[in-house]
PDB file of N, CA and C in Angstrom:
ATOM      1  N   UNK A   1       0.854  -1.176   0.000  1.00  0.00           N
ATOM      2  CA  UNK A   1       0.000   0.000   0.000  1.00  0.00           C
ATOM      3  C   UNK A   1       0.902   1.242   0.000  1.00  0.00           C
ATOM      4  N   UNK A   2       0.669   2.127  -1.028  1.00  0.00           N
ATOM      5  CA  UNK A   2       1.667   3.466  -1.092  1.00  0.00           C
ATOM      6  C   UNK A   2       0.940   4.083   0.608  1.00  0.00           C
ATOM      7  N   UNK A   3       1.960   4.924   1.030  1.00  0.00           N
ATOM      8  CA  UNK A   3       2.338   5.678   1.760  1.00  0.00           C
ATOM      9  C   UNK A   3       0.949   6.696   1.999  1.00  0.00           C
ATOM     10  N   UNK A   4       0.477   7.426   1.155  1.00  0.00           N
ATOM     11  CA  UNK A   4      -0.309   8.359   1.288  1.00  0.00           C
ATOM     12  C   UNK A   4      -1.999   7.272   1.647  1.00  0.00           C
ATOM     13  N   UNK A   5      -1.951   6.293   0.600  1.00  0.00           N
ATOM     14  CA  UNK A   5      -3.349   5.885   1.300  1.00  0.00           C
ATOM     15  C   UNK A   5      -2.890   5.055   2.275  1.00  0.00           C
ATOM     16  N   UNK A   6      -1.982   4.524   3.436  1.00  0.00           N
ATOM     17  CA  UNK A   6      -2.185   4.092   4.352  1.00  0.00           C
ATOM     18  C   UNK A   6      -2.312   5.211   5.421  1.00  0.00           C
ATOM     19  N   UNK A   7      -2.159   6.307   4.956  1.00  0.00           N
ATOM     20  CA  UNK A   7      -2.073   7.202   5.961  1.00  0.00           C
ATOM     21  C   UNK A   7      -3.209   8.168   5.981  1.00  0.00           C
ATOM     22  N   UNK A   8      -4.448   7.978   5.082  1.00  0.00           N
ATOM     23  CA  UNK A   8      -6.026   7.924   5.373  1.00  0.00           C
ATOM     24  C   UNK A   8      -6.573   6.913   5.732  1.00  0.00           C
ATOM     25  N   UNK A   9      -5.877   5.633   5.484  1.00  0.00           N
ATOM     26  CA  UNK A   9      -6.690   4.900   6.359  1.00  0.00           C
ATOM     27  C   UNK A   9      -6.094   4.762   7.834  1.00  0.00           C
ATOM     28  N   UNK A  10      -5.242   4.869   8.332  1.00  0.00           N
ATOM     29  CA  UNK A  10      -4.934   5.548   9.432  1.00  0.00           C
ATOM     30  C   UNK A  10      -5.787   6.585   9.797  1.00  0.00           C
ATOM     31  N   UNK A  11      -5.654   7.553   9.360  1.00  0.00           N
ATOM     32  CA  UNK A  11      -6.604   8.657   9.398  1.00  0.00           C
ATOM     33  C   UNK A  11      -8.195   7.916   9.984  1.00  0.00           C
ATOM     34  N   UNK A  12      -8.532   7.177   9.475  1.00  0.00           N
ATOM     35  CA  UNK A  12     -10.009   7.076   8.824  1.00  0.00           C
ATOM     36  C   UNK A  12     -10.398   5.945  10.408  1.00  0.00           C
ATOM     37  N   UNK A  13      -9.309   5.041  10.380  1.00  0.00           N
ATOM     38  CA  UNK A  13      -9.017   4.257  11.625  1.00  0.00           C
ATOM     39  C   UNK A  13      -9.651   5.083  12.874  1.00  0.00           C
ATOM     40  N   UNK A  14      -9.004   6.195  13.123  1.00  0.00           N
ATOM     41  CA  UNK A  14      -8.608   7.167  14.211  1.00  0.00           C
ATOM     42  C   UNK A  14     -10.190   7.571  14.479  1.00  0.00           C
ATOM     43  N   UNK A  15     -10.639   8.391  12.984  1.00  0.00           N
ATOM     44  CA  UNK A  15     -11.796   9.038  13.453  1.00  0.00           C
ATOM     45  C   UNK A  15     -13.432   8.311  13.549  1.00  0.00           C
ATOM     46  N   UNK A  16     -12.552   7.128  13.278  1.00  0.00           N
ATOM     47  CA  UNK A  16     -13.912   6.050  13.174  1.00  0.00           C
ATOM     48  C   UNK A  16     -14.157   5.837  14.748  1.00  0.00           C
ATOM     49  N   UNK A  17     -13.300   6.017  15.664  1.00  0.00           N
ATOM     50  CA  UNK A  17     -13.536   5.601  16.873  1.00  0.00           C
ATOM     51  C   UNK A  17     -13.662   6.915  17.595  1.00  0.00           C
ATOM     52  N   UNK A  18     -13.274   8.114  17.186  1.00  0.00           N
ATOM     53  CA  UNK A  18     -13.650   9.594  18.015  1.00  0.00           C
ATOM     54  C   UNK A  18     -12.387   9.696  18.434  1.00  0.00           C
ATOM     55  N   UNK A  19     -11.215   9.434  17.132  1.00  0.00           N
ATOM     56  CA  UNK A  19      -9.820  10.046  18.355  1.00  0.00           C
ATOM     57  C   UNK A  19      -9.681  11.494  17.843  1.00  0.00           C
ATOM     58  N   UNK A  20      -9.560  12.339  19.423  1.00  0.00           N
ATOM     59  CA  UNK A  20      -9.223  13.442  19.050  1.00  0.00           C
ATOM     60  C   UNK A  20      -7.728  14.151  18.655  1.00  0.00           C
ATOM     61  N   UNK A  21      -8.037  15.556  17.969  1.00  0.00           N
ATOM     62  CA  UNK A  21      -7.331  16.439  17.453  1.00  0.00           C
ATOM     63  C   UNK A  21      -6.451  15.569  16.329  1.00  0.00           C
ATOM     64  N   UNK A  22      -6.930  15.096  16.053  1.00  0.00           N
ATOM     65  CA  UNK A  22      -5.857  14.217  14.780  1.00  0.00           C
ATOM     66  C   UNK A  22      -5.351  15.509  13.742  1.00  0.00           C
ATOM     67  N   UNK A  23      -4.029  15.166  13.382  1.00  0.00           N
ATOM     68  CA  UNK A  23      -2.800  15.769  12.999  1.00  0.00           C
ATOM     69  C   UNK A  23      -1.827  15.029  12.069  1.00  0.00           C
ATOM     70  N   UNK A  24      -1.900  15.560  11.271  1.00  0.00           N
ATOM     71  CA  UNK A  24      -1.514  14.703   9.933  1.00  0.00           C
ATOM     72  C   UNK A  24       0.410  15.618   9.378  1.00  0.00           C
ATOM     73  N   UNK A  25       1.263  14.685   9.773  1.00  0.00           N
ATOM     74  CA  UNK A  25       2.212  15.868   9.290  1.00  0.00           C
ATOM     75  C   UNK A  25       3.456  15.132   8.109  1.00  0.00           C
ATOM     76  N   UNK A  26       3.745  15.811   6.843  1.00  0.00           N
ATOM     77  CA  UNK A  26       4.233  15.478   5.962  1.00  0.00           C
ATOM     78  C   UNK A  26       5.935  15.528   6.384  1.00  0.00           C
ATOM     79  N   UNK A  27       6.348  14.185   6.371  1.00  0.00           N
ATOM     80  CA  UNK A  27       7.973  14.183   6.890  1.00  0.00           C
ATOM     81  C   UNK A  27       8.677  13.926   5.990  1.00  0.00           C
ATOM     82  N   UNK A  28       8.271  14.039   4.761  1.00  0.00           N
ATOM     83  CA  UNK A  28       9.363  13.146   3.568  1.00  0.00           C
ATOM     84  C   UNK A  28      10.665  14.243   3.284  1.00  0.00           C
ATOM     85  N   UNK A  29      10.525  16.114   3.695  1.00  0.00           N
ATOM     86  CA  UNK A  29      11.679  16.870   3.233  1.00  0.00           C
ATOM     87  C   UNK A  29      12.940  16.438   4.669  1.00  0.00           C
ATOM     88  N   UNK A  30      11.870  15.850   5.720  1.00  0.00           N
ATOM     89  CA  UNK A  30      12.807  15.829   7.083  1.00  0.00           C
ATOM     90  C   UNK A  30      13.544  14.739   7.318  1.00  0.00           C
ATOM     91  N   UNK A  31      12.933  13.713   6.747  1.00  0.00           N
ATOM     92  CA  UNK A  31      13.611  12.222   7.196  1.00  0.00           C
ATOM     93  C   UNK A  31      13.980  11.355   6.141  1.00  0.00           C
ATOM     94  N   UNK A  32      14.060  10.746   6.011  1.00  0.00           N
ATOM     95  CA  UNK A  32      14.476   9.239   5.362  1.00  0.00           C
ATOM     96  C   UNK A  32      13.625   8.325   5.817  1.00  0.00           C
ATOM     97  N   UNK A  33      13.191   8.375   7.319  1.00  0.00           N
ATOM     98  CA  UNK A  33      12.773   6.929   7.953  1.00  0.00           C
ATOM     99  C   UNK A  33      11.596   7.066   7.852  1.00  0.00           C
ATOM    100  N   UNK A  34      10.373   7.879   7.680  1.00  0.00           N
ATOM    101  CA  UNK A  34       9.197   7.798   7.082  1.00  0.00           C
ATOM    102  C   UNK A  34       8.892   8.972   6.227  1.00  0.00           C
ATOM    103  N   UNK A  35       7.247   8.638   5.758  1.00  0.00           N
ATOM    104  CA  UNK A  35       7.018   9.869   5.260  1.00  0.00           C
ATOM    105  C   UNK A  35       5.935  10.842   5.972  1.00  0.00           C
ATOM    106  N   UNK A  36       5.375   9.992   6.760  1.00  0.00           N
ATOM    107  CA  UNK A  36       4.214  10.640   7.551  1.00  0.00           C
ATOM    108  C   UNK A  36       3.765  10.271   8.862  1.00  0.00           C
ATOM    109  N   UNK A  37       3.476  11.547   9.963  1.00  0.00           N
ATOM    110  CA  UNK A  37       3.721  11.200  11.154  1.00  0.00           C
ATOM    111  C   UNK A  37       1.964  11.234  11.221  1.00  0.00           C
ATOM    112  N   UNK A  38       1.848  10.434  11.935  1.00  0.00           N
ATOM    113  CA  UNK A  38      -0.075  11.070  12.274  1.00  0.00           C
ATOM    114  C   UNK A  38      -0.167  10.463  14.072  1.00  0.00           C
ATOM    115  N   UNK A  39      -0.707  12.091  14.319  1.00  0.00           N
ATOM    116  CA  UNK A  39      -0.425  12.305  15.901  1.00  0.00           C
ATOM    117  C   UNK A  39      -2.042  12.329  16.424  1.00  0.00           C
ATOM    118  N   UNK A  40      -2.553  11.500  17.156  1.00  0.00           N
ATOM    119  CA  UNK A  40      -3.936  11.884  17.599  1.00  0.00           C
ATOM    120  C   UNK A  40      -3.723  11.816  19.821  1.00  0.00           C
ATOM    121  N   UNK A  41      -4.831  12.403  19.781  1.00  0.00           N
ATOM    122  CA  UNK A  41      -5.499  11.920  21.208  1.00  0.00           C
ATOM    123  C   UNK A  41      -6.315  10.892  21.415  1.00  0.00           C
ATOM    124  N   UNK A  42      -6.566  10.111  22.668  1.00  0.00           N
ATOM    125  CA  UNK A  42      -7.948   9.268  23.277  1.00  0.00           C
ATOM    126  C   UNK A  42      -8.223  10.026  24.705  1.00  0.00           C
ATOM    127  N   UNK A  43      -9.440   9.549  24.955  1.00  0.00           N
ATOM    128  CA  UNK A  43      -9.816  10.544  26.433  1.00  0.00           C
ATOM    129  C   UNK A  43      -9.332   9.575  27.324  1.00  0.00           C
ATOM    130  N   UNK A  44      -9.043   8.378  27.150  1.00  0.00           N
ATOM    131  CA  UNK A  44      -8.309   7.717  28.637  1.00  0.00           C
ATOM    132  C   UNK A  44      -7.283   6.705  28.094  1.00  0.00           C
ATOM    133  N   UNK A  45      -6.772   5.699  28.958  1.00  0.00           N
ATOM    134  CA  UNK A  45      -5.905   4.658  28.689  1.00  0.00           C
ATOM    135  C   UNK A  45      -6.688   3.523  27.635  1.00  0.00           C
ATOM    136  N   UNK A  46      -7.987   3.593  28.369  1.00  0.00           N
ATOM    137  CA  UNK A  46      -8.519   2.473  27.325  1.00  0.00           C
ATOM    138  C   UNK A  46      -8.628   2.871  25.845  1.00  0.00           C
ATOM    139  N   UNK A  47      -8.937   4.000  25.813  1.00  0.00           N
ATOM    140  CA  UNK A  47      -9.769   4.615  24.824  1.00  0.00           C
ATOM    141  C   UNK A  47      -8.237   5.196  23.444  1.00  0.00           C
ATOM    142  N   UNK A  48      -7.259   5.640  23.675  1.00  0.00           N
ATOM    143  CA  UNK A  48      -5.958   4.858  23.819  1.00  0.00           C
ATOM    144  C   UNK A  48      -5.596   3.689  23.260  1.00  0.00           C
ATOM    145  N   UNK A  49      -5.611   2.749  23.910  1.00  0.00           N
ATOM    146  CA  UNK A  49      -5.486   1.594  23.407  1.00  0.00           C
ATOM    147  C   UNK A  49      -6.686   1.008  22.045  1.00  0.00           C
ATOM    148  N   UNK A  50      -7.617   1.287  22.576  1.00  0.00           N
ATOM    149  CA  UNK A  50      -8.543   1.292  20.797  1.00  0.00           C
ATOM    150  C   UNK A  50      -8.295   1.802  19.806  1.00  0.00           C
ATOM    151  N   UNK A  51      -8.197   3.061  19.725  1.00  0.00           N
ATOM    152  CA  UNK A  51      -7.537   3.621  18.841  1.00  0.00           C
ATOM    153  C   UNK A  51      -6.295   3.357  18.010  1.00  0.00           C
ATOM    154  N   UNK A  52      -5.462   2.743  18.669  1.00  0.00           N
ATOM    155  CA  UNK A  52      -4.183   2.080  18.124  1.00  0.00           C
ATOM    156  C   UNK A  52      -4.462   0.034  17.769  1.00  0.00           C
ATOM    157  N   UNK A  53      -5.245   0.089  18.572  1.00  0.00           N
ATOM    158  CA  UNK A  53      -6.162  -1.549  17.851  1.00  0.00           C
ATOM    159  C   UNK A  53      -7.097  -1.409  16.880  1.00  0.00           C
ATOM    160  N   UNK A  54      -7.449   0.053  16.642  1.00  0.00           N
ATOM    161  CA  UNK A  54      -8.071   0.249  15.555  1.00  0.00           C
ATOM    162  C   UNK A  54      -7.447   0.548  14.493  1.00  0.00           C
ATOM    163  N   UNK A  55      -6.356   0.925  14.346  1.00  0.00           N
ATOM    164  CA  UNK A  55      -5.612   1.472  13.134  1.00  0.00           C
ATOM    165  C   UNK A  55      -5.467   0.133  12.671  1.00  0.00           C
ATOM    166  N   UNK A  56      -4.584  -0.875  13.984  1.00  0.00           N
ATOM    167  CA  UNK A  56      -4.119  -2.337  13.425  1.00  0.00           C
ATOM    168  C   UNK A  56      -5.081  -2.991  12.789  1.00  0.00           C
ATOM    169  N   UNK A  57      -6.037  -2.833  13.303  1.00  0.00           N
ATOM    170  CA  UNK A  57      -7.107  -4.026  12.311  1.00  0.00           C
ATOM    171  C   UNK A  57      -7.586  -3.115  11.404  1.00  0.00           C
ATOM    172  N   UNK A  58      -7.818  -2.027  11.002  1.00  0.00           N
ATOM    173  CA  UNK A  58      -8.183  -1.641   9.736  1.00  0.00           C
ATOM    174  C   UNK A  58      -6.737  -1.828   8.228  1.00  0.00           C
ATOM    175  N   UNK A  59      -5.886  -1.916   8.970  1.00  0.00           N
ATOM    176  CA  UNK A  59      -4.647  -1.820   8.052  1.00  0.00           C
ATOM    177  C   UNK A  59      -4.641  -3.321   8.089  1.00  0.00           C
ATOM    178  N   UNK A  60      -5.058  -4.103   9.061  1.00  0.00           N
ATOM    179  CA  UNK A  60      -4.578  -5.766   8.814  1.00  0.00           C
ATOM    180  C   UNK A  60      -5.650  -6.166   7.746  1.00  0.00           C
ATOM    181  N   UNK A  61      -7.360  -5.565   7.714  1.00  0.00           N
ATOM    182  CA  UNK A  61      -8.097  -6.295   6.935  1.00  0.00           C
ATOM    183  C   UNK A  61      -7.571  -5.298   4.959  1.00  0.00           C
ATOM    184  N   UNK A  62      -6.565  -4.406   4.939  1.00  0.00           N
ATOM    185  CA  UNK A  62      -6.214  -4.242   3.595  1.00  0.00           C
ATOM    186  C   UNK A  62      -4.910  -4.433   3.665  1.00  0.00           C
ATOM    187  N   UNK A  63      -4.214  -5.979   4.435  1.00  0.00           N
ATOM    188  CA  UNK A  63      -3.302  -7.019   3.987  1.00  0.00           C
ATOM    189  C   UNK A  63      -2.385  -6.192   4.669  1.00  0.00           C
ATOM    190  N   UNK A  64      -2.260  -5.304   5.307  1.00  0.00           N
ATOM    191  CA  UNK A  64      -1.250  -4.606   5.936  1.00  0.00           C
ATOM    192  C   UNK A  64      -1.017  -4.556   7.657  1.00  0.00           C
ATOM    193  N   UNK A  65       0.547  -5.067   8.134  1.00  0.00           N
ATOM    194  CA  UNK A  65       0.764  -5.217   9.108  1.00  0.00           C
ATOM    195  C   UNK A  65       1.928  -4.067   9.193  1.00  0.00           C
ATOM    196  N   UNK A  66       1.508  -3.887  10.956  1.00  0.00           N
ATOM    197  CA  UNK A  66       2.908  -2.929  11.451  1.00  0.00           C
ATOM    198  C   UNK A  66       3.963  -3.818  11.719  1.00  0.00           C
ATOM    199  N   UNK A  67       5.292  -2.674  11.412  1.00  0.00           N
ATOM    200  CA  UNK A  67       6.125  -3.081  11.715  1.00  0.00           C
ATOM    201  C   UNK A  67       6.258  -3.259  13.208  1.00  0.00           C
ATOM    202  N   UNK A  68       5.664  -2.385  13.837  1.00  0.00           N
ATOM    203  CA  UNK A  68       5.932  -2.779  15.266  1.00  0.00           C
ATOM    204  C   UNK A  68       4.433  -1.971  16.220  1.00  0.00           C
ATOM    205  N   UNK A  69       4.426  -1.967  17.411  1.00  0.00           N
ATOM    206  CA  UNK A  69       3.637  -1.519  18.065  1.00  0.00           C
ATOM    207  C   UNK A  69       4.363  -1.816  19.901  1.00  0.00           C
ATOM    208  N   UNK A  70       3.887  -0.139  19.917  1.00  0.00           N
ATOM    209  CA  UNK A  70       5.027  -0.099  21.217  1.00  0.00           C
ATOM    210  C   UNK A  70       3.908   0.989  22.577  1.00  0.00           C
ATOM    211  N   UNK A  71       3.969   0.505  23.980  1.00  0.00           N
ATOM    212  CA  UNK A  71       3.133   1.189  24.531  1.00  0.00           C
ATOM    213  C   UNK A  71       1.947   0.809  24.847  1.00  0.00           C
ATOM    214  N   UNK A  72       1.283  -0.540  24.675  1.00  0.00           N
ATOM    215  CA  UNK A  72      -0.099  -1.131  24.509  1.00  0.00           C
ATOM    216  C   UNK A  72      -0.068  -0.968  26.006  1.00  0.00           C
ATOM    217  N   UNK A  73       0.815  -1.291  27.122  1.00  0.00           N
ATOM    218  CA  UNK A  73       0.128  -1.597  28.160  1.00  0.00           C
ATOM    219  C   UNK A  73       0.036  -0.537  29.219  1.00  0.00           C
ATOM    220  N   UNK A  74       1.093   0.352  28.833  1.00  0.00           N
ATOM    221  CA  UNK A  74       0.867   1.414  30.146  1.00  0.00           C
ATOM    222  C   UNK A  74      -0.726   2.348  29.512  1.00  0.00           C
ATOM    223  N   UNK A  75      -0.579   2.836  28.292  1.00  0.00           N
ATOM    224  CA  UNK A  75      -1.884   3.087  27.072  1.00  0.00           C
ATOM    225  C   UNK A  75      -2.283   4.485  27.486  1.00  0.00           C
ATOM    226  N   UNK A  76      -0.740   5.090  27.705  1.00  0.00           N
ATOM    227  CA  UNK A  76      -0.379   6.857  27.573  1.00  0.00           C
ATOM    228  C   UNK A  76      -0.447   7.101  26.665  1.00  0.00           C
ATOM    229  N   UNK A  77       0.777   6.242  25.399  1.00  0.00           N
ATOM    230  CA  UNK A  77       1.316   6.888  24.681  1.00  0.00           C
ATOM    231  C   UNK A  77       1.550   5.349  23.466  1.00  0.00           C
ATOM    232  N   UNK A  78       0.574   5.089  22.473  1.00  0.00           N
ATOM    233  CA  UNK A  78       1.157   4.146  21.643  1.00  0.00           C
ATOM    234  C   UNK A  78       1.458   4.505  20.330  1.00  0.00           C
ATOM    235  N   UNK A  79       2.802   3.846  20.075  1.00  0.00           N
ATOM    236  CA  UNK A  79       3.516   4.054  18.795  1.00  0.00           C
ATOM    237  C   UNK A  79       2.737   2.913  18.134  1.00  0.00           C
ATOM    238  N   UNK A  80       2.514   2.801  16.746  1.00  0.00           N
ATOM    239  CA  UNK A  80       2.285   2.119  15.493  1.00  0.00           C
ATOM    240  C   UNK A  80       3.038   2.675  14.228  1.00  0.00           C
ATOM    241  N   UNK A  81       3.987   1.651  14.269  1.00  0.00           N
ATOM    242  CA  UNK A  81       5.243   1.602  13.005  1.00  0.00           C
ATOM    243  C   UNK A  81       4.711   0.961  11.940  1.00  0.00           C
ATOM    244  N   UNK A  82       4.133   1.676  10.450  1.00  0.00           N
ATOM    245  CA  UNK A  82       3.687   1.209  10.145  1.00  0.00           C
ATOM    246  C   UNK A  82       5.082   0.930   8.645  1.00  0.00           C
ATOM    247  N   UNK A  83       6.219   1.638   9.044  1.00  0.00           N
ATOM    248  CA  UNK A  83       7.229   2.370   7.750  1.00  0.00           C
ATOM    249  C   UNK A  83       7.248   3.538   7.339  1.00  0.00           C
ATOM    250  N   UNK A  84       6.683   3.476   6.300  1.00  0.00           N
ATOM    251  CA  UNK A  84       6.110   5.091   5.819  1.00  0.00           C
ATOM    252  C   UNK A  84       5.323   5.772   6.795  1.00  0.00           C
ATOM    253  N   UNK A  85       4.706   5.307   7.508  1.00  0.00           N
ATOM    254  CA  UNK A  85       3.836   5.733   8.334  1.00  0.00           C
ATOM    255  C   UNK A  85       3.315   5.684   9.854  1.00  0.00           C
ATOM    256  N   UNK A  86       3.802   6.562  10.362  1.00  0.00           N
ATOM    257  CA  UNK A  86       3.725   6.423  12.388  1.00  0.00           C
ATOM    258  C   UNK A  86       2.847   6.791  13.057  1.00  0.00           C
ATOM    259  N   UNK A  87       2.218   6.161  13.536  1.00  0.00           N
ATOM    260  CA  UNK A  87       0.790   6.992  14.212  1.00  0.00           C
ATOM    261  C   UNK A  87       1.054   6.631  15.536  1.00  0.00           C
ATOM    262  N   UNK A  88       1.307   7.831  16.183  1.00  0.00           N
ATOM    263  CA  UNK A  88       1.078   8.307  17.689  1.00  0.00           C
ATOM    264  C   UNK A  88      -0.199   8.407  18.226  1.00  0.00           C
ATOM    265  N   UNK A  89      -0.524   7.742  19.416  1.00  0.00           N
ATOM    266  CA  UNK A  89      -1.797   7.869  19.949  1.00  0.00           C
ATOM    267  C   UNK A  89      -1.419   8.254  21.657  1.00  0.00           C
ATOM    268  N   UNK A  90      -1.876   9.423  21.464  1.00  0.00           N
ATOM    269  CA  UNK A  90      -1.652   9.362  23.778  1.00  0.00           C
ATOM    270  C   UNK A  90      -2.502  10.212  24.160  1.00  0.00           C
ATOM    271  N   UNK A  91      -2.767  10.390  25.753  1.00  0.00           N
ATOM    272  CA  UNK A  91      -3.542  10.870  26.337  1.00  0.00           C
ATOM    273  C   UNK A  91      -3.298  12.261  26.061  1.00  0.00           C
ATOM    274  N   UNK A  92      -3.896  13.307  26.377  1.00  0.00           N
ATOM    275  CA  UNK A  92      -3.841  14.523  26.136  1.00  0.00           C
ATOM    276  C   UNK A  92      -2.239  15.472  26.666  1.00  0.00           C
ATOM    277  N   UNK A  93      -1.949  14.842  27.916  1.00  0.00           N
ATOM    278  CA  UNK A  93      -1.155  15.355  29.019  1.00  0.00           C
ATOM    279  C   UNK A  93      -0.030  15.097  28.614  1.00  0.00           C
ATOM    280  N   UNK A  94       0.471  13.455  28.183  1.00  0.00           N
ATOM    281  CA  UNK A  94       1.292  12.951  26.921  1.00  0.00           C
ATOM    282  C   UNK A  94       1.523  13.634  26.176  1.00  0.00           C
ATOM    283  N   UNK A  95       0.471  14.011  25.356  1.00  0.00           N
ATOM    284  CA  UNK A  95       0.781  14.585  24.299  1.00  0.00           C
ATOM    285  C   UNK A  95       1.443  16.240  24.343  1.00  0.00           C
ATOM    286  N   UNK A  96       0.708  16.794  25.191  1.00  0.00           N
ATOM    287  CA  UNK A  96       1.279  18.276  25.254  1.00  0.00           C
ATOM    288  C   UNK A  96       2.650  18.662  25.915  1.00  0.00           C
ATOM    289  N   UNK A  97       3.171  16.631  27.180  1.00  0.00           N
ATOM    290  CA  UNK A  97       4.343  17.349  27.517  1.00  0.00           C
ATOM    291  C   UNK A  97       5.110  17.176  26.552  1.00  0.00           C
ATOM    292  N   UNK A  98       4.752  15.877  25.654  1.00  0.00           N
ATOM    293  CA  UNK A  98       6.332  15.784  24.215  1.00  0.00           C
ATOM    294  C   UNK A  98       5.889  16.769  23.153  1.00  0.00           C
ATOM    295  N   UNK A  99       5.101  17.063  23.199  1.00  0.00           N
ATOM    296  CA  UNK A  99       4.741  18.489  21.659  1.00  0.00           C
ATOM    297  C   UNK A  99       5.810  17.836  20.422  1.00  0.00           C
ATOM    298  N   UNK A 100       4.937  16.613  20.025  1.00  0.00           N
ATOM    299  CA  UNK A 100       5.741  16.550  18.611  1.00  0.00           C
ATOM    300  C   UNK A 100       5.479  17.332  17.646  1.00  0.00           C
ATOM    301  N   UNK A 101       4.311  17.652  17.592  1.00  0.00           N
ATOM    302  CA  UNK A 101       3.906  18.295  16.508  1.00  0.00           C
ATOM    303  C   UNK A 101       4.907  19.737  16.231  1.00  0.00           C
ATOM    304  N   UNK A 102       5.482  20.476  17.650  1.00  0.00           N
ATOM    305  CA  UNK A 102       6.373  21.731  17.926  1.00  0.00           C
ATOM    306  C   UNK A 102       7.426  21.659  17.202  1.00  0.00           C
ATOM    307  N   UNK A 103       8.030  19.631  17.829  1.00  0.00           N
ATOM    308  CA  UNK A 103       8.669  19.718  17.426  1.00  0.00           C
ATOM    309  C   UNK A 103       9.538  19.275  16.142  1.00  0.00           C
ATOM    310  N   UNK A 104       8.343  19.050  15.103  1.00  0.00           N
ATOM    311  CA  UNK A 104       8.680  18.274  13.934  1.00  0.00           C
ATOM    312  C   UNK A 104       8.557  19.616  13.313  1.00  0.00           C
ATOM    313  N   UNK A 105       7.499  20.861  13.685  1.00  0.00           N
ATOM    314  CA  UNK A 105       7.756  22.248  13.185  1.00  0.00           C
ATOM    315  C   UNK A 105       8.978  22.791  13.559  1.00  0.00           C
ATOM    316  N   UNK A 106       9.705  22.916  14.431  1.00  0.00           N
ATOM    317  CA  UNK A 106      11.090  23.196  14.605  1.00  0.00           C
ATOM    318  C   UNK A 106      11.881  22.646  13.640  1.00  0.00           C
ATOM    319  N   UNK A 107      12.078  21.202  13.404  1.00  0.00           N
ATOM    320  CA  UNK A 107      12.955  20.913  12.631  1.00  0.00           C
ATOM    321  C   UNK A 107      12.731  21.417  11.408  1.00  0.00           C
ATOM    322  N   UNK A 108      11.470  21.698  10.914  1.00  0.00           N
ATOM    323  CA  UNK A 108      11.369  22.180   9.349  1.00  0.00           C
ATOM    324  C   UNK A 108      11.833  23.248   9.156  1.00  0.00           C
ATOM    325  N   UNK A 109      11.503  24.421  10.195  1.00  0.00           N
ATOM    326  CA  UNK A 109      12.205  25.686   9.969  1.00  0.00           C
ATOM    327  C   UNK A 109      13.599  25.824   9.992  1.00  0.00           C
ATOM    328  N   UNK A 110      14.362  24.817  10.920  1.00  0.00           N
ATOM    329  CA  UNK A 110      15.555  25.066  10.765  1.00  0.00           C
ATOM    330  C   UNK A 110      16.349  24.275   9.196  1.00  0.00           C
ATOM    331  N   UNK A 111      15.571  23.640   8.841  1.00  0.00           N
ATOM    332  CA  UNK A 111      15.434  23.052   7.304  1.00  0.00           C
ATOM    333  C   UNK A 111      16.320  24.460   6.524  1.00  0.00           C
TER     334      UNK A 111
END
């Protein structure tokens, strides 16, 4: 699956279950190691953890597996490696103390 449609259905994963503030950010001028970061919220640990079991099974039923999945059990903060494509899922508090989103805008400007 190219890069851009796994990363609506990611997308599509996310908002099928109510994850908030989803954030879609284009990494291909910044990295090598993917092309797209997609950063959301859940309102708790559980809710969290669905969200990132939801990406997996929507990407597993169009033949696509992650490379990895990291974080299922504490269910702050889960990574889904998908290659091209990383989807961050964490609680709100998570999310605002690492500010990826700040800081993947930092690196571009200093681009």
């Amino acid at each position: 699956m190219q890069a851009e449609a796994l990363k609506e259905l990611v997308v599509a994963a996310l908002e099928e279950i109510k994850g908030v503030n989803i954030v879609t950010l284009d990494v291909r001028q910044l990295t090598d190691v993917m092309d797209y970061l997609v950063i959301a919220s859940g309102t708790s640990n559980r809710h969290v953890k669905s969200l990132a079991d939801n990406v997996c099974m929507a990407a597993k039923k169009e033949g696509v597996r992650p490379l990895g999945v990291e974080g299922e059990n504490p269910g702050e903060w889960v990574l889904v490696d998908f290659g091209d494509v990383v989807a961050h899922v964490m609680l709100p508090a998570t999310r605002d103390f690492y500010d990826l989103e700040r800081l993947w805008v930092d690196i571009r400007q200093e681009s």
